[in-house]
Protein backbone atom coordinates (compact mmCIF):
# COMPACT_ATOMS: atom_id res chain seq x y z
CA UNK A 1 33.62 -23.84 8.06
CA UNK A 2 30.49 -21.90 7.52
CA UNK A 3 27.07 -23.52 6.71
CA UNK A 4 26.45 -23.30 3.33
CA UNK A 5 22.99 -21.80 2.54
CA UNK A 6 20.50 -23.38 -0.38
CA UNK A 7 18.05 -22.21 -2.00
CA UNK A 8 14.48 -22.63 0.16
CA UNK A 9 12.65 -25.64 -1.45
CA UNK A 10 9.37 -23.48 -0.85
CA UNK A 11 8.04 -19.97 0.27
CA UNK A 12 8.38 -18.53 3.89
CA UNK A 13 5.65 -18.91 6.05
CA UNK A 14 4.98 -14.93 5.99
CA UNK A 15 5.60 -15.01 1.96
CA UNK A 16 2.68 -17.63 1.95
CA UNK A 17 0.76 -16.18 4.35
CA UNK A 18 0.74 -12.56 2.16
CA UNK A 19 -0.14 -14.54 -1.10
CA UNK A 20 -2.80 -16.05 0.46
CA UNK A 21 -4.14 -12.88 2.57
CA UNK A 22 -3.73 -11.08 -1.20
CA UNK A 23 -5.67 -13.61 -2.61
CA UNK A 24 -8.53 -13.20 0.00
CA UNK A 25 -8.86 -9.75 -0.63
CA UNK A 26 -8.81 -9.84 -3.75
CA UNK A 27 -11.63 -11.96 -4.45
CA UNK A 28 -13.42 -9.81 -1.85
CA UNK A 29 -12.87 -6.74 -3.81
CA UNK A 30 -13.77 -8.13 -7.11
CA UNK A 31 -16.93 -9.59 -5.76
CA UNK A 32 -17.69 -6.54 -4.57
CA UNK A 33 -16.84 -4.97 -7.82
CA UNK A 34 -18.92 -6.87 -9.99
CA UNK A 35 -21.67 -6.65 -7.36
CA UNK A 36 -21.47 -2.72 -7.79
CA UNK A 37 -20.83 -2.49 -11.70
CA UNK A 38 -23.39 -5.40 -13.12
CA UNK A 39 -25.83 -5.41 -9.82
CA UNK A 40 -26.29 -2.63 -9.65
CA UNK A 41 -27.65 -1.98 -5.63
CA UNK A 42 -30.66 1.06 -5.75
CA UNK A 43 -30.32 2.28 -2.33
CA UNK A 44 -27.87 5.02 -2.59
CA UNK A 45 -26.78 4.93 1.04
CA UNK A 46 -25.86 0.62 0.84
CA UNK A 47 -24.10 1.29 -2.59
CA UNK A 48 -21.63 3.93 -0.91
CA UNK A 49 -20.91 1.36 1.76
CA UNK A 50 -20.39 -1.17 -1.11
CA UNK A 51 -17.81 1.30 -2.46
CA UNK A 52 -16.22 2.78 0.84
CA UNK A 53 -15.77 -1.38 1.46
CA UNK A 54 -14.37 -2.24 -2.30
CA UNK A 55 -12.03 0.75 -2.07
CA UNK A 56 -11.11 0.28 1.53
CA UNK A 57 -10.20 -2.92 0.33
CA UNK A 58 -8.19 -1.96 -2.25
CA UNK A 59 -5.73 0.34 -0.38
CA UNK A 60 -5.45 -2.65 1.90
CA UNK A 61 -4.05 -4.53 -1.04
CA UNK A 62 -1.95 -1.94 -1.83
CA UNK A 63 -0.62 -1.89 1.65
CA UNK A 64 0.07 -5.43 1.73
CA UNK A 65 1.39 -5.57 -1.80
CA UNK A 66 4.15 -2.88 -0.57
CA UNK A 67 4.87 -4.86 2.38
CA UNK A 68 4.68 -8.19 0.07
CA UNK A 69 7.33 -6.59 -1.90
CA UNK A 70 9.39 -5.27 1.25
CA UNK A 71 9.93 -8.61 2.80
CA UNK A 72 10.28 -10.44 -0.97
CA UNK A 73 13.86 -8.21 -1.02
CA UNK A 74 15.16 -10.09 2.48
CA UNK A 75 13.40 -13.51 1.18
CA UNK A 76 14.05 -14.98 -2.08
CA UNK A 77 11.17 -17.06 -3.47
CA UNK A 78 12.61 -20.63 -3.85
CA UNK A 79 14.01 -20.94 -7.14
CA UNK A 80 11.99 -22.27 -10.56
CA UNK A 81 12.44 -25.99 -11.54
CA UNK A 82 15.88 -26.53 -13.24
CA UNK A 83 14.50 -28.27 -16.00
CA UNK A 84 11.80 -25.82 -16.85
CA UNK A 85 12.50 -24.11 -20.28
CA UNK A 86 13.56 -20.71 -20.22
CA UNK A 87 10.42 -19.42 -22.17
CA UNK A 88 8.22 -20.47 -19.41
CA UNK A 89 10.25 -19.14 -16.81
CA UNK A 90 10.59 -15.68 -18.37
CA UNK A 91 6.77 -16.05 -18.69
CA UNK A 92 6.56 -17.13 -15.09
CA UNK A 93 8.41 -13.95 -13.98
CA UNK A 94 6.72 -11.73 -16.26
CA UNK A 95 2.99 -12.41 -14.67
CA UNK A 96 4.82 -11.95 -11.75
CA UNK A 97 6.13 -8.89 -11.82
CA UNK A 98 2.47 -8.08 -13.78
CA UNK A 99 1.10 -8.88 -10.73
CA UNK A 100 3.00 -6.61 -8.67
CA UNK A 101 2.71 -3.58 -10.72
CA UNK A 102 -1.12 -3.97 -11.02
CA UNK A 103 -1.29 -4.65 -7.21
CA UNK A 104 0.61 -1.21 -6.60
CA UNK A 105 -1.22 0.77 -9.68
CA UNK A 106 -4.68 -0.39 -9.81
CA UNK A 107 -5.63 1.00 -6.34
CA UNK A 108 -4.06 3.96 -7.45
CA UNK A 109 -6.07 4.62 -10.13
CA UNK A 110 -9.24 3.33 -8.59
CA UNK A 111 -8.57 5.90 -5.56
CA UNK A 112 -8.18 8.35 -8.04
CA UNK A 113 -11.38 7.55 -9.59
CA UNK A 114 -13.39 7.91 -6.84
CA UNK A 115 -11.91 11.59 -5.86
CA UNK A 116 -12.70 12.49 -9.34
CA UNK A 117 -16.34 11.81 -9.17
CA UNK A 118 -15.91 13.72 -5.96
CA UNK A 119 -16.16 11.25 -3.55
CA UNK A 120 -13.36 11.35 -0.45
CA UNK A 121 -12.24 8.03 1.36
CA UNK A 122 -12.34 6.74 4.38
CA UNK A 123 -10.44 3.78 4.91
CA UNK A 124 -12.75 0.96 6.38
CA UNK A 125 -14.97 4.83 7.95
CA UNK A 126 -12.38 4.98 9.99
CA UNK A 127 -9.46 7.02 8.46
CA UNK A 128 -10.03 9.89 5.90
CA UNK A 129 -7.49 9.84 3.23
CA UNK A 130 -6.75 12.76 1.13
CA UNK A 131 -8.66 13.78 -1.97
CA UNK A 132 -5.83 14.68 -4.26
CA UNK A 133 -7.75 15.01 -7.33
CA UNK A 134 -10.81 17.22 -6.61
CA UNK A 135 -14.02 16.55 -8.68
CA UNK A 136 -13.16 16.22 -12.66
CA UNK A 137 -16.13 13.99 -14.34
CA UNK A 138 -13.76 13.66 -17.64
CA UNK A 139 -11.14 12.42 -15.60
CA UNK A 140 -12.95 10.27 -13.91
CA UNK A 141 -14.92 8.58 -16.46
CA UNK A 142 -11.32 8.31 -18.32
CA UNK A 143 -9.89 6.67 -14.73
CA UNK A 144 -12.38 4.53 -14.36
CA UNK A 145 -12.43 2.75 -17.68
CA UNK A 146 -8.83 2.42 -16.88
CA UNK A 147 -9.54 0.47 -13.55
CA UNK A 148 -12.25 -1.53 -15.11
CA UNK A 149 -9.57 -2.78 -17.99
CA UNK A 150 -6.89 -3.43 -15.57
CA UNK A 151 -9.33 -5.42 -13.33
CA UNK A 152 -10.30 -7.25 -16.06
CA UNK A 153 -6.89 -7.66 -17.20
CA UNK A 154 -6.31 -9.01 -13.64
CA UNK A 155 -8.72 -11.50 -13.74
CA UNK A 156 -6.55 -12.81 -17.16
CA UNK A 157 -3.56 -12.51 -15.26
CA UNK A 158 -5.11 -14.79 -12.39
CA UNK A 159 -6.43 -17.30 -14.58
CA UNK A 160 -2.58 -17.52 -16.12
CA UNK A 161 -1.33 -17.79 -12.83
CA UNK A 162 -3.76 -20.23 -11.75
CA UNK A 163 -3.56 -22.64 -14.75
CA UNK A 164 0.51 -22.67 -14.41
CA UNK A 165 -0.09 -23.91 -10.92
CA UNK A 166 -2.22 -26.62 -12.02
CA UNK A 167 -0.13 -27.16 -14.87
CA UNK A 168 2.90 -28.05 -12.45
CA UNK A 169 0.65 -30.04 -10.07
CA UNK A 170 -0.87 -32.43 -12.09
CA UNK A 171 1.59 -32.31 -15.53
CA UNK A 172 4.37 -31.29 -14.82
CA UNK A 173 4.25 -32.99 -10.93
CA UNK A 174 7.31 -30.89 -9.84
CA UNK A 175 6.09 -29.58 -6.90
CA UNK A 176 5.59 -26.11 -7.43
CA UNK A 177 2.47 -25.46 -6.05
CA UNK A 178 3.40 -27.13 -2.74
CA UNK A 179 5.92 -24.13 -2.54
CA UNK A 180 3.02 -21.64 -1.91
CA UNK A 181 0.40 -24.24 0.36
């Protein structure tokens, strides 16, 4: 008779390892995000390395995000505590799959942005990508307000995520955190 196969008690070591490699870079691009929109650097040539580096960094996270998502279809996360109320969990899932969809869209639109002031990237000055959007200030005023929302929204997002964490560490004491350390 076959082996019969539970649910994982916690995440993968690769699942955890992408969370936490996510969360690195993400922090790295929103220092370097506020560091560019509220400091505001005066030399024009180390303020276009701040922003090559920010949006290098951000089609990184798209990258991983895809491959986060790849691997997430062979790898269940471990399931949410039975006893959990069904609110929560639906809220649970929803900042999830939030999370996802900003991961994937907000380097979209950020890339976007920065061909519509007319600005092409190279990832990390190593590999050009194309400039699908040619210069368009309009557009690019519009796509950057955008990206500054959603980055904000992000941050909202985070500190949701964050709190339920906490929440189930030191409330709730049902181990969910441990899934992800």
């Amino acid at each position: 008779m076959p082996a019969q196969r539970h649910a994982p008690t916690r995440y993968d070591a690769t699942s955890r390892l992408l969370h936490w490699v996510t969360v690195a870079l993400i922090l790295a691009a929103a220092g370097l995000g506020l560091w560019i929109a509220y400091g505001r650097p005066e030399e024009e040539a180390f303020k276009l390395r701040l922003y090559t580096l920010h949006e290098s960094i951000g089609v990184t996270i798209w990258l991983v995000t895809l491959v986060r998502l790849a691997w997430r279809l062979g790898h269940p996360p471990p399931p949410l505590p039975a006893d959990m109320p069904n609110l929560l969990k639906a809220v649970a899932r929803f900042n999830h799959a939030a999370f996802y969809l900003w991961l994937l869209t907000m380097p979209v639109v950020g890339f976007l942005a920065t061909n519509a002031w007319g600005f092409p990237l190279t990832w990390f000055w190593l590999v050009p990508l194309p400039d699908p959007v040619g210069k368009d200030v309009p557009l690019a005023e519009t796509l950057t307000l955008i990206h500054r929302i959603m980055a904000w929204s992000l941050v909202a997002m985070i500190v949701l995520h964050v709190s339920g964490a906490l929440w189930h560490h030191f409330v709730r004491r049902d181990g969910t955190l441990r899934k992800m350390l």
